[in-house]
Protein backbone atom coordinates (compact mmCIF):
# COMPACT_ATOMS: atom_id res chain seq x y z
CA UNK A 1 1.73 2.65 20.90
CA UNK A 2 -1.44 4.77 20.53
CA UNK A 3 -3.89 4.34 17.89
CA UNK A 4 -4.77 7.24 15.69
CA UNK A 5 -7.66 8.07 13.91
CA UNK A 6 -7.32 10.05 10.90
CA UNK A 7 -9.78 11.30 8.57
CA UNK A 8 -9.31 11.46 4.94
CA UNK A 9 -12.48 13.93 3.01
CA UNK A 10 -12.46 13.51 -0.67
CA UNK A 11 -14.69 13.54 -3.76
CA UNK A 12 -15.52 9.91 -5.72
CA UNK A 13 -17.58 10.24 -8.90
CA UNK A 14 -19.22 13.54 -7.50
CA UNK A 15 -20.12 12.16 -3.79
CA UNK A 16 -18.65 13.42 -0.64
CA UNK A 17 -16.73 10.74 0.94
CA UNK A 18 -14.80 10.09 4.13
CA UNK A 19 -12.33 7.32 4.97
CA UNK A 20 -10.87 7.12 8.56
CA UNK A 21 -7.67 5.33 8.93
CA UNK A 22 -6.82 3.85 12.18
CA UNK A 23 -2.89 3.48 12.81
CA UNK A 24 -0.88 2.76 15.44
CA UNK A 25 1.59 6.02 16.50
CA UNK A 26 4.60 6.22 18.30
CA UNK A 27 7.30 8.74 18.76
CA UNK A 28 6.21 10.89 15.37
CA UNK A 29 5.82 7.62 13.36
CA UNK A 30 3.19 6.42 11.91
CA UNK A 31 3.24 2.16 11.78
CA UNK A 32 2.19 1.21 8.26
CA UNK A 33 2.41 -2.50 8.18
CA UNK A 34 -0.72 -4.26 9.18
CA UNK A 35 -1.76 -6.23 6.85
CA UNK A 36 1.42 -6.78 4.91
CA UNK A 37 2.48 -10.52 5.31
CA UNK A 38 5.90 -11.34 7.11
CA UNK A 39 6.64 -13.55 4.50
CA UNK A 40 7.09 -10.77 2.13
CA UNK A 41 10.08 -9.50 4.66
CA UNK A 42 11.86 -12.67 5.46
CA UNK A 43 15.56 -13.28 4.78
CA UNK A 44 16.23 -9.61 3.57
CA UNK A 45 15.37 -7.70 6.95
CA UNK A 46 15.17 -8.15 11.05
CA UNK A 47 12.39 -8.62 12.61
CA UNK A 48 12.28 -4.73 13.63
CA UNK A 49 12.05 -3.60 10.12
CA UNK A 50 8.61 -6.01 9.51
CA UNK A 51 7.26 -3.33 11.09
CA UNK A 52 7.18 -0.66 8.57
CA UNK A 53 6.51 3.06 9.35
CA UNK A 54 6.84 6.54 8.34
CA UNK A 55 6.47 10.24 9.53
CA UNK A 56 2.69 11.15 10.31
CA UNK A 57 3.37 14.23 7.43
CA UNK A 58 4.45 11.63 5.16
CA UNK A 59 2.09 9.08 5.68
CA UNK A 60 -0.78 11.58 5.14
CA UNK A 61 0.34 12.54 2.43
CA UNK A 62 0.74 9.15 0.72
CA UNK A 63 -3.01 8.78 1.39
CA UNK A 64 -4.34 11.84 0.19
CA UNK A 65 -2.09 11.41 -2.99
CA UNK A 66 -3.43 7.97 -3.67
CA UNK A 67 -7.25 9.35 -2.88
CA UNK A 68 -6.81 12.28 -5.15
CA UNK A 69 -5.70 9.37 -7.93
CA UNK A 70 -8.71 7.46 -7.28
CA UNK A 71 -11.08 10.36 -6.95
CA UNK A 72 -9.77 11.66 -10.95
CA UNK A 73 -10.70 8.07 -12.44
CA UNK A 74 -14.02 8.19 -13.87
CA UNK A 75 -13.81 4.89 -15.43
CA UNK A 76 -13.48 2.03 -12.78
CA UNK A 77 -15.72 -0.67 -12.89
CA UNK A 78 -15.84 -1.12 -9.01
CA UNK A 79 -14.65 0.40 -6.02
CA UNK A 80 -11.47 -1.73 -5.98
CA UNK A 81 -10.58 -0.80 -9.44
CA UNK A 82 -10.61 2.49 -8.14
CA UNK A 83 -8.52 1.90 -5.55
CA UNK A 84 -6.28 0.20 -7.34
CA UNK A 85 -6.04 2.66 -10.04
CA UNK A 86 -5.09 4.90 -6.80
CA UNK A 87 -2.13 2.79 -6.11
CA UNK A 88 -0.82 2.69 -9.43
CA UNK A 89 -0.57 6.04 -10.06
CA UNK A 90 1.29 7.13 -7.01
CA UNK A 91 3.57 3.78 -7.96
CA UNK A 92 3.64 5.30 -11.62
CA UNK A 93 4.43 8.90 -10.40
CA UNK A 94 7.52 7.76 -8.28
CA UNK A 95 9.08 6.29 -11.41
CA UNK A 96 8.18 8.96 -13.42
CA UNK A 97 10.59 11.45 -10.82
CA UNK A 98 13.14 8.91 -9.28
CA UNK A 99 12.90 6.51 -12.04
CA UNK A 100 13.35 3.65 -9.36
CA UNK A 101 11.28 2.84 -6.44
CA UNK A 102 13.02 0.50 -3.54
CA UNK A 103 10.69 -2.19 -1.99
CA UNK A 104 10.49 -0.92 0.96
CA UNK A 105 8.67 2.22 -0.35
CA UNK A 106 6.70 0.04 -2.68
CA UNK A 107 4.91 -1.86 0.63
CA UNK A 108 4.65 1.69 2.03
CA UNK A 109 2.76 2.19 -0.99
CA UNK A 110 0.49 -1.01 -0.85
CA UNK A 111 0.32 -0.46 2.86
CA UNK A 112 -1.48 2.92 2.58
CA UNK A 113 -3.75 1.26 -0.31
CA UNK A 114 -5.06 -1.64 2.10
CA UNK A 115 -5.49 0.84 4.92
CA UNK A 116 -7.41 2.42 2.64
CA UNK A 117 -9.07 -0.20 1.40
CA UNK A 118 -9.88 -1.31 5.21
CA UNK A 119 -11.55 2.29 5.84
CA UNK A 120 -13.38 1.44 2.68
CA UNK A 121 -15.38 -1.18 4.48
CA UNK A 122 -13.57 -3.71 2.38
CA UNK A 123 -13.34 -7.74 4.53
CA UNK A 124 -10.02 -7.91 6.48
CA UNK A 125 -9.56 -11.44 5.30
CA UNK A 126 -9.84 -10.00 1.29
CA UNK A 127 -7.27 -7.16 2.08
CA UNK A 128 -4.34 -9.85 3.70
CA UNK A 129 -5.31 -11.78 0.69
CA UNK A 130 -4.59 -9.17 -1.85
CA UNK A 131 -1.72 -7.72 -0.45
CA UNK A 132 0.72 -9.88 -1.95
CA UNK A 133 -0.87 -10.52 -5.00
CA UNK A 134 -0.87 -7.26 -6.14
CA UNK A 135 2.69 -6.43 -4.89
CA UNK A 136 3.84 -9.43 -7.21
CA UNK A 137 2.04 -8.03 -9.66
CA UNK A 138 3.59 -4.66 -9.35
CA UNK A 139 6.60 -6.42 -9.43
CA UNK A 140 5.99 -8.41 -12.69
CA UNK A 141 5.00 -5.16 -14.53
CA UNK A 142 8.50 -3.46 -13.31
CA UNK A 143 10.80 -6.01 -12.95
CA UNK A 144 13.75 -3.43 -14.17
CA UNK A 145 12.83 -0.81 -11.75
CA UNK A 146 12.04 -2.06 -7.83
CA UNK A 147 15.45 -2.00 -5.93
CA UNK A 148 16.53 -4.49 -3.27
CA UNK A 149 13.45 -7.15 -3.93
CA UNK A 150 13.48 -9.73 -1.43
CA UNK A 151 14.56 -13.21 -3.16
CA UNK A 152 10.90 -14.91 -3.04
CA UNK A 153 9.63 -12.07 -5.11
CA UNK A 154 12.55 -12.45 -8.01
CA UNK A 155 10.99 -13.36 -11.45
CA UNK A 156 9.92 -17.33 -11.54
CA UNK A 157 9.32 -17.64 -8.35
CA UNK A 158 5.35 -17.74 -7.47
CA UNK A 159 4.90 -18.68 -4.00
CA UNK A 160 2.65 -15.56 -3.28
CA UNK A 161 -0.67 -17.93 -2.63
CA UNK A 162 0.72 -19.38 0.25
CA UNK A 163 0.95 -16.13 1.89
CA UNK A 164 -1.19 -15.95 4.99
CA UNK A 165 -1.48 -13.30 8.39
């Protein structure tokens, strides 16, 4: 696989800014994945599937849709609040027009936001750590509306701390 570098040029609170995504790229995909634990795949996929991917078209887009989200938020306390708010509303947008979202489109999701995140000069070690945290989170707010959730994400079950890359 090659790695890619992309760069993203957008707007925050009036400043130019640039964010350049790095990304392995093979064969017209894009691999997503990298900081998404394997724990959050086991038992419901093989070990192909951990690593997630999508068309370079799509995956760009999914960026630049979660960047134009952050760069409309005017209120964020920090940068990760931004991003954050970024995430949600690309998660909130996909409900709004398929009224479900699968899980696997869900880490696609949360994989753009830590790549993000990454280019964002944000520690490696805080973005592993996050990852599942906030997809449990995601979770626990829409409980009635991710398809196919992988067993040790179903309600009750809080083993997301003991996550590690």
């Amino acid at each position: 696989m090659e790695k890619l570098k992309l760069n993203f040029d957008i707007e925050v609170q009036g400043e130019p800014r640039t964010y350049k995504v790095e990304v392995p790229y093979q064969n017209g995909i894009v691999a997503t994945s990298e900081f998404c634990p394997t724990e959050l795949l086991s038992g419901t996929v093989d070990l192909m599937a951990a690593i997630r991917g999508e068309s370079l078209d799509k995956f760009m887009a999914d960026c630049r849709m979660q960047l134009l989200a952050m760069s409309k938020i005017t209120e964020a306390d920090t940068a990760l609040d931004r991003h954050i708010g970024g995430l949600m509303a690309v998660v909130m947008e996909h409900l709004s027009r398929k009224k479900d979202i699968s899980f696997g489109d869900l880490l696609i999701s949360v994989d753009c936001f830590s790549l993000l995140l990454n280019a964002a000069g944000f520690e490696r070690d805080e973005i592993y750590s996050m990852y599942p945290r906030i997809t449990h989170t995601i979770l626990e707010l829409y409980p009635d509306y991710v398809s196919n959730v992988p067993d040790i994400f179903k309600t009750g079950n809080n083993q997301t701390a003991s996550f590690h890359h």
